[in-house]
C-alpha atoms as a PDB file:
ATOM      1  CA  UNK A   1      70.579  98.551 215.257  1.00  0.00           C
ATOM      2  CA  UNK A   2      69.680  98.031 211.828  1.00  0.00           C
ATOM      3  CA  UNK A   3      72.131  95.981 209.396  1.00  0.00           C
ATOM      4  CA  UNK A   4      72.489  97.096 205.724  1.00  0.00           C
ATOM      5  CA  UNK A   5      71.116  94.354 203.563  1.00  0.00           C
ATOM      6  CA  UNK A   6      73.638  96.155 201.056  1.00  0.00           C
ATOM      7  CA  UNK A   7      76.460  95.320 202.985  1.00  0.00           C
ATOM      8  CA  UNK A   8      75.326  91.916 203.433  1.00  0.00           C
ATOM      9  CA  UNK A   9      75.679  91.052 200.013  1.00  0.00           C
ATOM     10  CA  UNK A  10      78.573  92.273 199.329  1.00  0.00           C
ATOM     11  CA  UNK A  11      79.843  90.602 202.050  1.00  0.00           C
ATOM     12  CA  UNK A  12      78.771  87.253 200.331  1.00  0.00           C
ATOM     13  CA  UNK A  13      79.763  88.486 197.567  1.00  0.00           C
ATOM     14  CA  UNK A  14      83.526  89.102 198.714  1.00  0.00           C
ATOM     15  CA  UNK A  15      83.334  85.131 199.935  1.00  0.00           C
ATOM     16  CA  UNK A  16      82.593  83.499 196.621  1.00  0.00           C
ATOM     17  CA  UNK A  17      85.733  81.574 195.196  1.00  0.00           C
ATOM     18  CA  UNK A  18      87.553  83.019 192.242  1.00  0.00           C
ATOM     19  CA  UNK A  19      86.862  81.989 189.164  1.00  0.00           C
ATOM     20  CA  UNK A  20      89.407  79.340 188.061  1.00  0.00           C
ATOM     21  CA  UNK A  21      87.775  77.940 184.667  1.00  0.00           C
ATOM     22  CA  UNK A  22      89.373  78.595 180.716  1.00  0.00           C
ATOM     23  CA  UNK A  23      87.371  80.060 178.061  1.00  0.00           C
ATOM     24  CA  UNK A  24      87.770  79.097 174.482  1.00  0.00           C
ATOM     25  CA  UNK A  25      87.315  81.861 171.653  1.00  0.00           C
ATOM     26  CA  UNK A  26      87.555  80.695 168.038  1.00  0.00           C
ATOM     27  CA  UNK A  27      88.497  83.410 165.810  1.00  0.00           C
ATOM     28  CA  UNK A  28      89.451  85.105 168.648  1.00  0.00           C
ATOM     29  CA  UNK A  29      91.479  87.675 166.980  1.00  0.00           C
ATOM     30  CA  UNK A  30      88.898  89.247 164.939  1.00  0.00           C
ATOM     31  CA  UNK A  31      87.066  92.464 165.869  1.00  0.00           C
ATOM     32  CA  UNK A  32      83.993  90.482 167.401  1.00  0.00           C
ATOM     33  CA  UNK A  33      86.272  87.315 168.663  1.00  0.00           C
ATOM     34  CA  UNK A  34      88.519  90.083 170.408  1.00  0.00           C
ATOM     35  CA  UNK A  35      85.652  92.164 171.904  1.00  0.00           C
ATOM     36  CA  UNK A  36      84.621  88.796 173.196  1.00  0.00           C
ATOM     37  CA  UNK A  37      87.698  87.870 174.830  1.00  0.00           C
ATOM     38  CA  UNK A  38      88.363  90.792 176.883  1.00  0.00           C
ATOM     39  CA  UNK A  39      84.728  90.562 177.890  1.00  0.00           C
ATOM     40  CA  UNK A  40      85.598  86.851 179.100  1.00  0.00           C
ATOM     41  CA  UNK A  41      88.582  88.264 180.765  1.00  0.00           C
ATOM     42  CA  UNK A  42      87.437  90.681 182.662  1.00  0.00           C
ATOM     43  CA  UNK A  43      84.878  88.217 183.720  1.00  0.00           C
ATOM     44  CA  UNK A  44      87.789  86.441 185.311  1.00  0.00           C
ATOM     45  CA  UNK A  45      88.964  83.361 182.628  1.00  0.00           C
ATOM     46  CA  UNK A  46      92.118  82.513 181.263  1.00  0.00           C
ATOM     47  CA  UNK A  47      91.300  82.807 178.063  1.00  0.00           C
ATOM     48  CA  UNK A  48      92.391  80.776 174.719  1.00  0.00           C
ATOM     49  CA  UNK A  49      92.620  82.528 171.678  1.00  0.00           C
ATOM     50  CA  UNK A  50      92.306  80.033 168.745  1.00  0.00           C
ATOM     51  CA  UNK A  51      92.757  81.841 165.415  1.00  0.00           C
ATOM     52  CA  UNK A  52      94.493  80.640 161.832  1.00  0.00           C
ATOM     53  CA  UNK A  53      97.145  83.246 162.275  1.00  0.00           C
ATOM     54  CA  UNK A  54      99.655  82.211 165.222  1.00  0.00           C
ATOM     55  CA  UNK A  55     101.101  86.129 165.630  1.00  0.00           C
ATOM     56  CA  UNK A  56      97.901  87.774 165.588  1.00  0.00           C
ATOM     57  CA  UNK A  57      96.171  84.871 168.244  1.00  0.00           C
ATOM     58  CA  UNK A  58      99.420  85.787 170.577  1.00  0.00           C
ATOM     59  CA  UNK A  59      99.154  89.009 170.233  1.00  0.00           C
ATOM     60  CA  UNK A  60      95.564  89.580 170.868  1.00  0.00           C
ATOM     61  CA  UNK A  61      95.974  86.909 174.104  1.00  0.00           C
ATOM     62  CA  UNK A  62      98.648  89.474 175.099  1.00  0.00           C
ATOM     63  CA  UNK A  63      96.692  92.741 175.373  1.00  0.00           C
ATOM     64  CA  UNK A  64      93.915  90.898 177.604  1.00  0.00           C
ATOM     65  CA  UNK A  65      93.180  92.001 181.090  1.00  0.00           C
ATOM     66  CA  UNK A  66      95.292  90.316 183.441  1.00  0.00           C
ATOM     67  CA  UNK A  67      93.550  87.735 185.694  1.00  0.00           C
ATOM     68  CA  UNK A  68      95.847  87.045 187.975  1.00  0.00           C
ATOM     69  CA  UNK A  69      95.937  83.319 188.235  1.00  0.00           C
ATOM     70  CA  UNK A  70      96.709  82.199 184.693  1.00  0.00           C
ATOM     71  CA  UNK A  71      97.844  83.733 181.464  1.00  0.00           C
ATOM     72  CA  UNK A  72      95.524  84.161 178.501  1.00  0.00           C
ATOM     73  CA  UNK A  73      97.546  82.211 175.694  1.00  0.00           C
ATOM     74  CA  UNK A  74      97.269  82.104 171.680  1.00  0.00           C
ATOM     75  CA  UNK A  75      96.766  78.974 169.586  1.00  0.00           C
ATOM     76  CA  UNK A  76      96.990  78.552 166.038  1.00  0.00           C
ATOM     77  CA  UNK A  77      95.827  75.683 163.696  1.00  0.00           C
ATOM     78  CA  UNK A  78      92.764  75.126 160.688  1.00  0.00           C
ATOM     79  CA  UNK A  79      90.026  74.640 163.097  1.00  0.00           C
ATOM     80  CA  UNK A  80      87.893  72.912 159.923  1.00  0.00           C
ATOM     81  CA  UNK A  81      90.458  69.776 160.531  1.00  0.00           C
ATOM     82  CA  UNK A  82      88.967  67.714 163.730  1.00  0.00           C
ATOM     83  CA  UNK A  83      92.686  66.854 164.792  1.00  0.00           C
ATOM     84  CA  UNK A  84      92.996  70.514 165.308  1.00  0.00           C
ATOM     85  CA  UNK A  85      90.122  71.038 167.483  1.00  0.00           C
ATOM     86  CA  UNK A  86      91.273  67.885 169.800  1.00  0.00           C
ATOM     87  CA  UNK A  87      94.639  69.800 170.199  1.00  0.00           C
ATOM     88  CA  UNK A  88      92.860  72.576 171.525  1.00  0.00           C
ATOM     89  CA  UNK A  89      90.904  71.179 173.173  1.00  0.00           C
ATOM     90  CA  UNK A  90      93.499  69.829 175.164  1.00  0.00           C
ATOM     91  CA  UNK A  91      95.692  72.891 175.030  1.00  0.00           C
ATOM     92  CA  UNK A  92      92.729  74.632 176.887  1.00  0.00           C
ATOM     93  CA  UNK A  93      92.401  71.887 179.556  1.00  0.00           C
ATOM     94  CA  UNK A  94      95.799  72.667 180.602  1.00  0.00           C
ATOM     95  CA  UNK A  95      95.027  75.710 182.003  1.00  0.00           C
ATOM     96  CA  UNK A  96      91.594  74.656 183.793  1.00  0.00           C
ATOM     97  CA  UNK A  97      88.547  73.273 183.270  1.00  0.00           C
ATOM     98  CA  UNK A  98      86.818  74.663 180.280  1.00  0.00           C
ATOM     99  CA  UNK A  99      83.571  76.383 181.252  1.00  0.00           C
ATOM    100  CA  UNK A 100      83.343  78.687 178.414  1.00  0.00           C
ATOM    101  CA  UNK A 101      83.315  77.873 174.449  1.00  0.00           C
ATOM    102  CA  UNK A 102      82.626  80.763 171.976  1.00  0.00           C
ATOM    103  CA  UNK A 103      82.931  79.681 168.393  1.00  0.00           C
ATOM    104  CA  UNK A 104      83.004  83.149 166.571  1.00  0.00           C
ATOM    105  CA  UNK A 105      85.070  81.472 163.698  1.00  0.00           C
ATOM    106  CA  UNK A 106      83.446  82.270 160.542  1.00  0.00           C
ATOM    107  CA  UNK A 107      84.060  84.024 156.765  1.00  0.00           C
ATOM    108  CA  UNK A 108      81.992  85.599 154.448  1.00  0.00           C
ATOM    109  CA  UNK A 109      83.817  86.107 151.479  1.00  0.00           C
ATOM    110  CA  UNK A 110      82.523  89.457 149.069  1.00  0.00           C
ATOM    111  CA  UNK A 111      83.801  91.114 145.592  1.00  0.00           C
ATOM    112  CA  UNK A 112      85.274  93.988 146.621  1.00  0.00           C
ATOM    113  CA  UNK A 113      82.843  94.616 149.683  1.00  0.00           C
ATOM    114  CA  UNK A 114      79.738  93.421 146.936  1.00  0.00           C
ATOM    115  CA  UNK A 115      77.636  89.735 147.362  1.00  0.00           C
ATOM    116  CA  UNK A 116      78.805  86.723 145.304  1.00  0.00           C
ATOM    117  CA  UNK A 117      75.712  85.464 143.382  1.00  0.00           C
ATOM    118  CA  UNK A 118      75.506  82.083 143.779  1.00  0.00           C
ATOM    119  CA  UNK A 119      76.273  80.892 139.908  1.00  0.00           C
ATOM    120  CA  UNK A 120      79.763  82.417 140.579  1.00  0.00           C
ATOM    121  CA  UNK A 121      80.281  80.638 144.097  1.00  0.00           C
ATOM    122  CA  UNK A 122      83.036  78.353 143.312  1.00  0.00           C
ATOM    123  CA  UNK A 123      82.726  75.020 144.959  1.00  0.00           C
ATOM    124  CA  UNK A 124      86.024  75.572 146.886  1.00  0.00           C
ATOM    125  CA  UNK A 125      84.604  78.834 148.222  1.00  0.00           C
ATOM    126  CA  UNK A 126      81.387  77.021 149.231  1.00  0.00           C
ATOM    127  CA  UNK A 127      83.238  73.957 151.056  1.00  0.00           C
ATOM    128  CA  UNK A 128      85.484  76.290 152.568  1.00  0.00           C
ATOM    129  CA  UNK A 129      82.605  78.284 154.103  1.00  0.00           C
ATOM    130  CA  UNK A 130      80.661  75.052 155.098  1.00  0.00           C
ATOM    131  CA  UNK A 131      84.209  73.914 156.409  1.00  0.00           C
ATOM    132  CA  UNK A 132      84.380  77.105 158.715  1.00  0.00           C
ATOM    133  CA  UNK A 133      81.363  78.209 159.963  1.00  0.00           C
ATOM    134  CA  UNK A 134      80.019  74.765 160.162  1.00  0.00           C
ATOM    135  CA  UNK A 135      82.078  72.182 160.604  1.00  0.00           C
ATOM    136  CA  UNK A 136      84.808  73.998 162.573  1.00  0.00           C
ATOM    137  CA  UNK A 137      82.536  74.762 165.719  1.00  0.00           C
ATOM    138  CA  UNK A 138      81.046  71.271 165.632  1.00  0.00           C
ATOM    139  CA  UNK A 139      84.194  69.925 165.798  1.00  0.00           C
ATOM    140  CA  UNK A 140      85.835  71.669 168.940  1.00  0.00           C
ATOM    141  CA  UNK A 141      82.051  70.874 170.850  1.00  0.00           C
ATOM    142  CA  UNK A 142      82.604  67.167 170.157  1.00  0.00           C
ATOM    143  CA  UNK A 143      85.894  67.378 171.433  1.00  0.00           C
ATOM    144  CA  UNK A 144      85.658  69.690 173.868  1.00  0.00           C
ATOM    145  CA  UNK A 145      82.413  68.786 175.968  1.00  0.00           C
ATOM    146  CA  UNK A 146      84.844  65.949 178.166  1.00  0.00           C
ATOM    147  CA  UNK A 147      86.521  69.097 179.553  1.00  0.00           C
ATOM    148  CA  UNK A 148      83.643  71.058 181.058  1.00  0.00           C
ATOM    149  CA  UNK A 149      82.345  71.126 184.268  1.00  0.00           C
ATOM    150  CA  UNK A 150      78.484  69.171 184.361  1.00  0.00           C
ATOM    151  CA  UNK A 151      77.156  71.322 187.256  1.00  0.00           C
ATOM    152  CA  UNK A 152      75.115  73.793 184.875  1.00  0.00           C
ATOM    153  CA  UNK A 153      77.917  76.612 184.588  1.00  0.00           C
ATOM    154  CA  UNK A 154      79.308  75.165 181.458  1.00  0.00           C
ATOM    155  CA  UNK A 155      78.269  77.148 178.101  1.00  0.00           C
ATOM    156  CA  UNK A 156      78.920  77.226 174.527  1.00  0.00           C
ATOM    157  CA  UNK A 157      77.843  80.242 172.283  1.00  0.00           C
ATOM    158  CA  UNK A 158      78.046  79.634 168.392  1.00  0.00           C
ATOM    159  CA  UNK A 159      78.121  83.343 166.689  1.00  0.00           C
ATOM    160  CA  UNK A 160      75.302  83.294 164.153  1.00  0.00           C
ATOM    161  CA  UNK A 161      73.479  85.783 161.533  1.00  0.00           C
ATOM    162  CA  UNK A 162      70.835  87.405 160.910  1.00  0.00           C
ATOM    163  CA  UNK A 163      70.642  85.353 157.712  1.00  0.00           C
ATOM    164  CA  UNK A 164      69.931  82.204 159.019  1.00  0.00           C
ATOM    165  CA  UNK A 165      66.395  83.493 159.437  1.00  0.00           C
ATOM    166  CA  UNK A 166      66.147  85.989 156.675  1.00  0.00           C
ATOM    167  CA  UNK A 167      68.191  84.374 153.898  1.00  0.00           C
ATOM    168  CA  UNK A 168      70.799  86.451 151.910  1.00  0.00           C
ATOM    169  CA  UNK A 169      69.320  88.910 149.485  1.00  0.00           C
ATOM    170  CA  UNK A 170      68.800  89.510 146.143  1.00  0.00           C
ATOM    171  CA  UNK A 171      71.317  90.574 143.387  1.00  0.00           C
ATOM    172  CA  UNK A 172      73.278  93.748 143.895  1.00  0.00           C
ATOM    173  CA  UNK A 173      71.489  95.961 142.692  1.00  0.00           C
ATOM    174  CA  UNK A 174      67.766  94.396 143.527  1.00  0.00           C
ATOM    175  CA  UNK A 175      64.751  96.973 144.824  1.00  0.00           C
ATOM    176  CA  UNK A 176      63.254  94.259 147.320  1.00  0.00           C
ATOM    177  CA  UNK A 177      64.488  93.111 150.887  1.00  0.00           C
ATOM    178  CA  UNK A 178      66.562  91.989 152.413  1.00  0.00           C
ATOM    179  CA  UNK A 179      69.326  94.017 151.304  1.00  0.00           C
ATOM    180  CA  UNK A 180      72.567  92.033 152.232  1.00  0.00           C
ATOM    181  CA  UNK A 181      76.209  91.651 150.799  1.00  0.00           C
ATOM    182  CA  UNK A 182      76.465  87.829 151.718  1.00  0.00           C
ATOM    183  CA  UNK A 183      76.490  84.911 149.867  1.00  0.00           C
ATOM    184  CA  UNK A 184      73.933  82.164 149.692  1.00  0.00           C
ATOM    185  CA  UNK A 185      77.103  80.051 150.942  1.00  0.00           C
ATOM    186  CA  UNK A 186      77.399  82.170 153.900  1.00  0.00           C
ATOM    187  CA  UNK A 187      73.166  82.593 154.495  1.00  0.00           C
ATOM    188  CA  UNK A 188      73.424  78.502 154.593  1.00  0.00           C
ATOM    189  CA  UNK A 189      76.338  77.780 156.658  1.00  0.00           C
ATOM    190  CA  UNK A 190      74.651  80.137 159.754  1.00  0.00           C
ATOM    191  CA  UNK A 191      71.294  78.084 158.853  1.00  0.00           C
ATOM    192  CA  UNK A 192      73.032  74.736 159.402  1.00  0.00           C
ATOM    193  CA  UNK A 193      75.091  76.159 162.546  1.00  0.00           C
ATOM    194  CA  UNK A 194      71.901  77.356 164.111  1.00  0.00           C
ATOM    195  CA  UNK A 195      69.929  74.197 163.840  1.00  0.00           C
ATOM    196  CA  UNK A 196      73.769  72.491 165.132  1.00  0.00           C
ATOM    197  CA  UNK A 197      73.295  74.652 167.876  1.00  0.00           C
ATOM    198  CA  UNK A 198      69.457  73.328 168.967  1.00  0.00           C
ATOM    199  CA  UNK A 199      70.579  69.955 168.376  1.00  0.00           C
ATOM    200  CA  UNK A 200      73.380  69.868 170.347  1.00  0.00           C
ATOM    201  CA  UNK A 201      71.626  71.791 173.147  1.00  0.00           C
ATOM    202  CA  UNK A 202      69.361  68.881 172.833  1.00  0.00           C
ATOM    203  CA  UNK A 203      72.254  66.394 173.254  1.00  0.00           C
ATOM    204  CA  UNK A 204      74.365  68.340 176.031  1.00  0.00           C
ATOM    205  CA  UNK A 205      71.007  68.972 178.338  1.00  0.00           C
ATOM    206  CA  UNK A 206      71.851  65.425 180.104  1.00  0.00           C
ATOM    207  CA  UNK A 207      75.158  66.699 181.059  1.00  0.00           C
ATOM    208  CA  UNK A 208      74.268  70.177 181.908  1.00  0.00           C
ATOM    209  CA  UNK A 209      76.317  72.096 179.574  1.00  0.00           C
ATOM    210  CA  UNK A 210      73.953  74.863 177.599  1.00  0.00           C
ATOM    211  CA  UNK A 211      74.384  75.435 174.293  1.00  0.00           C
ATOM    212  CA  UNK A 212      73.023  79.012 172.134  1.00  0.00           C
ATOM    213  CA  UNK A 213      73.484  81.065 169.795  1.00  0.00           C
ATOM    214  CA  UNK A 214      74.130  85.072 169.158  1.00  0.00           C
ATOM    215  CA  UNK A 215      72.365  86.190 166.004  1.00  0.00           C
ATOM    216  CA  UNK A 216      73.835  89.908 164.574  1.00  0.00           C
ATOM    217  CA  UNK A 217      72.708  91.998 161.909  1.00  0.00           C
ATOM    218  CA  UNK A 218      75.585  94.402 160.846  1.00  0.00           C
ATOM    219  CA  UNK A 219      78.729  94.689 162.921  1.00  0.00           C
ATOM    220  CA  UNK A 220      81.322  97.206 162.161  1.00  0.00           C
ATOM    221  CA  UNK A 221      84.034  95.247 162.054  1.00  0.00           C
ATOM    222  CA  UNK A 222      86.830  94.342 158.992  1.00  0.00           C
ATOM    223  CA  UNK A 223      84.669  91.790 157.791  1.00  0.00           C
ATOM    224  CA  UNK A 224      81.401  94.447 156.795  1.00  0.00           C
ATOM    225  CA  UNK A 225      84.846  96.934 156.404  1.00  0.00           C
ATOM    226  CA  UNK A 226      84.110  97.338 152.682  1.00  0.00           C
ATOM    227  CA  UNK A 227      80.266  97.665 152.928  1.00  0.00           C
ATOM    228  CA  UNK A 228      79.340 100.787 152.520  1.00  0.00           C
ATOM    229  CA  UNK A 229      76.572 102.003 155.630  1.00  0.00           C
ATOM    230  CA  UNK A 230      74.501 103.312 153.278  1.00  0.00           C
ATOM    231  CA  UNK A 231      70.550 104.606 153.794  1.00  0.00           C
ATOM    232  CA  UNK A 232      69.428 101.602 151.612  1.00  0.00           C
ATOM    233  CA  UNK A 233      71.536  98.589 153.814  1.00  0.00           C
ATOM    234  CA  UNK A 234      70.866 101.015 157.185  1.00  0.00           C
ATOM    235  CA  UNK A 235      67.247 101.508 156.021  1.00  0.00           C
ATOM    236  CA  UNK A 236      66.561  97.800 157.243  1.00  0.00           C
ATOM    237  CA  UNK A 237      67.661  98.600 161.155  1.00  0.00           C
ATOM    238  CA  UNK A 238      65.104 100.807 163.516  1.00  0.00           C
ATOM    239  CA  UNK A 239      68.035 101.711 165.372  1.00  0.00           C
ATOM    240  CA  UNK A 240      69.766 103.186 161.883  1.00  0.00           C
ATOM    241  CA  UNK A 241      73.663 102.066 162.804  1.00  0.00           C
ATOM    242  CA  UNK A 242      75.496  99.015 162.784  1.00  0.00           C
ATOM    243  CA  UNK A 243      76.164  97.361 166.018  1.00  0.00           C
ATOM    244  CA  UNK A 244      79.942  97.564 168.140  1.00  0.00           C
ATOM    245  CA  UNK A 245      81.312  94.580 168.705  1.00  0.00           C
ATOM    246  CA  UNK A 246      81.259  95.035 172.200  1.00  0.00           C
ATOM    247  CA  UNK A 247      77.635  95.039 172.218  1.00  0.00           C
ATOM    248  CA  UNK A 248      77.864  91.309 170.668  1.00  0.00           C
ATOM    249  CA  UNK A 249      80.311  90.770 173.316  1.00  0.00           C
ATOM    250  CA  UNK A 250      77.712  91.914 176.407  1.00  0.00           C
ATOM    251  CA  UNK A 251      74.710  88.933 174.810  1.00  0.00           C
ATOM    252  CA  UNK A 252      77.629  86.520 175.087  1.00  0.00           C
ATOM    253  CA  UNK A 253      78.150  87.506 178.312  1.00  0.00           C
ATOM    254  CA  UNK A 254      75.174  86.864 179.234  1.00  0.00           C
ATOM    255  CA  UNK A 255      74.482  83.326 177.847  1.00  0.00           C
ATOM    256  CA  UNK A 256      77.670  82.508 179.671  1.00  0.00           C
ATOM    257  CA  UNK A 257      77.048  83.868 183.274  1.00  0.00           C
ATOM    258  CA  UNK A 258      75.024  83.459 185.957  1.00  0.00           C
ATOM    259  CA  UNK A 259      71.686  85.155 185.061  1.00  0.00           C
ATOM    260  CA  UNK A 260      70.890  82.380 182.042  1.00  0.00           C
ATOM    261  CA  UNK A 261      71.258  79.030 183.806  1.00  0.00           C
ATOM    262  CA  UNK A 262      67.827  77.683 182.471  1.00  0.00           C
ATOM    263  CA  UNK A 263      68.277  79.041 178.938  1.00  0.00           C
ATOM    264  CA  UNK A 264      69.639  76.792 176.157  1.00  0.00           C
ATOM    265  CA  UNK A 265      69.062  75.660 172.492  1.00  0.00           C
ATOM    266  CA  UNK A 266      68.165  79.423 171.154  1.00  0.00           C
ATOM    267  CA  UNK A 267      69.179  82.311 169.217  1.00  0.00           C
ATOM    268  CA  UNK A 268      69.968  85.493 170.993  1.00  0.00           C
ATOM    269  CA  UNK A 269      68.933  88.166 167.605  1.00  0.00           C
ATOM    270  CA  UNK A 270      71.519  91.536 168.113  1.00  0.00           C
ATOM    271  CA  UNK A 271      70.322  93.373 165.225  1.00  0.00           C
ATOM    272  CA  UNK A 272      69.232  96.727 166.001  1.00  0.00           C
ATOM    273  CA  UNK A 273      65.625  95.927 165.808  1.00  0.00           C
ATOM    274  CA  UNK A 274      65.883  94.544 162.175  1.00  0.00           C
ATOM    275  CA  UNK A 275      64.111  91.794 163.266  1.00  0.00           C
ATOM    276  CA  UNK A 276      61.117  91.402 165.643  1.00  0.00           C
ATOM    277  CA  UNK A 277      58.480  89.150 167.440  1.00  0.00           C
END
């Protein structure tokens, strides 16, 4: 009689230990950080919500998927102080050991859904944007790295942009490309993170913990909410839409699983095409 190599896997499958490990999502209650986290869920961690509002962190830890061995929980703090990130740090250890970190923290402030030009980029709103997209996620990865496992399943994703590569565009109403609402503030901050993120999968390679990055073009989510998806922004993307930020959510996934153990120190581009080889 022949046996059913089907069966036989799942067999195996069925005999693999449940996953016991916390996930970390900064900014977790925002349309992308919250697409994330149920992804991360349903992948079987407790996830940590870490987000500047407290109600809307334990709220959005509340409506995960159930995992059965741990609750998902909220924490709230400025993740651009260090003391912060060592809290959480902590927080998450409590829980299990730490084998996902997902820094999708980050702000890109607009006029009324319309780019900043840089002479009018206060320097509170540019240290506030290095302070957040930058320095926030470096923080909680020199904090956090103690708490992860150093048998190659550990993995930090930093969300990045599509203007790290491209630069922010023109004025408002320019005729050239690229055509994009951001601010040089914002454009530089994802420059610096993505370099962070090559560096430090330089640094982290000795311990086994990979370290990459998820590029997007336009998500439709509150943050592009008052940019209107017009033929001259959508004109830029083959695909003609902006993305959903569960489709941001699936290329996390996969830096974080199983199928990307010998993949670290790059950017992941989710843009629709916008960009290509």
């Amino acid at each position: 009689m022949t046996s059913d190599p089907t069966a036989t896997i799942e067999a195996e499958a069925v005999k693999q230990p449940v996953l016991l490990q916390t996930a970390i999502v900064t900014g977790g209650a925002g349309g992308i950080g919250q697409a994330i986290s149920r992804r991360l869920a349903a992948e079987g961690y407790a996830v940590v919500i870490a987000d500047i509002d407290r109600e809307a962190a334990d709220r959005t830890a509340a409506a995960l998927p159930d995992v059965g061995w741990a609750e998902h929980r909220g924490f709230a703090g400025d993740l651009a102080v260090g003391a912060t990130n060592r809290e959480l740090a902590a927080f998450a250890a409590e829980t299990g050991t730490v084998g996902v970190v997902v820094n999708a923290v980050g702000i890109s402030p607009k006029r009324n859904g319309r780019k900043i030009r840089f002479f009018e980029v206060s320097d509170e709103e540019w240290n506030n944007v290095m302070a957040v997209n930058v320095a926030a996620p470096f923080f909680l990865i020199r904090e956090v790295y103690r708490h992860m496992p150093t048998d190659g399943s550990a993995s930090i994703v930093n969300l990045l942009s599509i203007t790290a590569k491209t630069g922010t565009g023109g004025s408002p109403d320019a005729d050239f490309a690229p055509f994009l609402p951001s601010s040089v503030a914002y454009g530089a901050s994802k420059a610096a993170l993505q370099n962070l993120t090559a560096s430090l999968a330089h640094e982290l390679a000795d311990l086994n913990i990979r370290v990459n990055g998820v590029a997007p073009g336009f998500v439709q989510t509150q943050m592009m909410g008052g940019v209107p998806q017009d033929a001259k922004l959508l004109g830029q993307v083959p695909m003609k839409r902006f993305a959903r930020p569960e489709e941001i959510a699936d290329a996390v996934a996969f830096l974080t699983g199983n199928q990307s153990t010998y993949i670290t120190g790059i950017s992941l581009d989710v843009n629709g095409g916008w960009l290509t080889c």
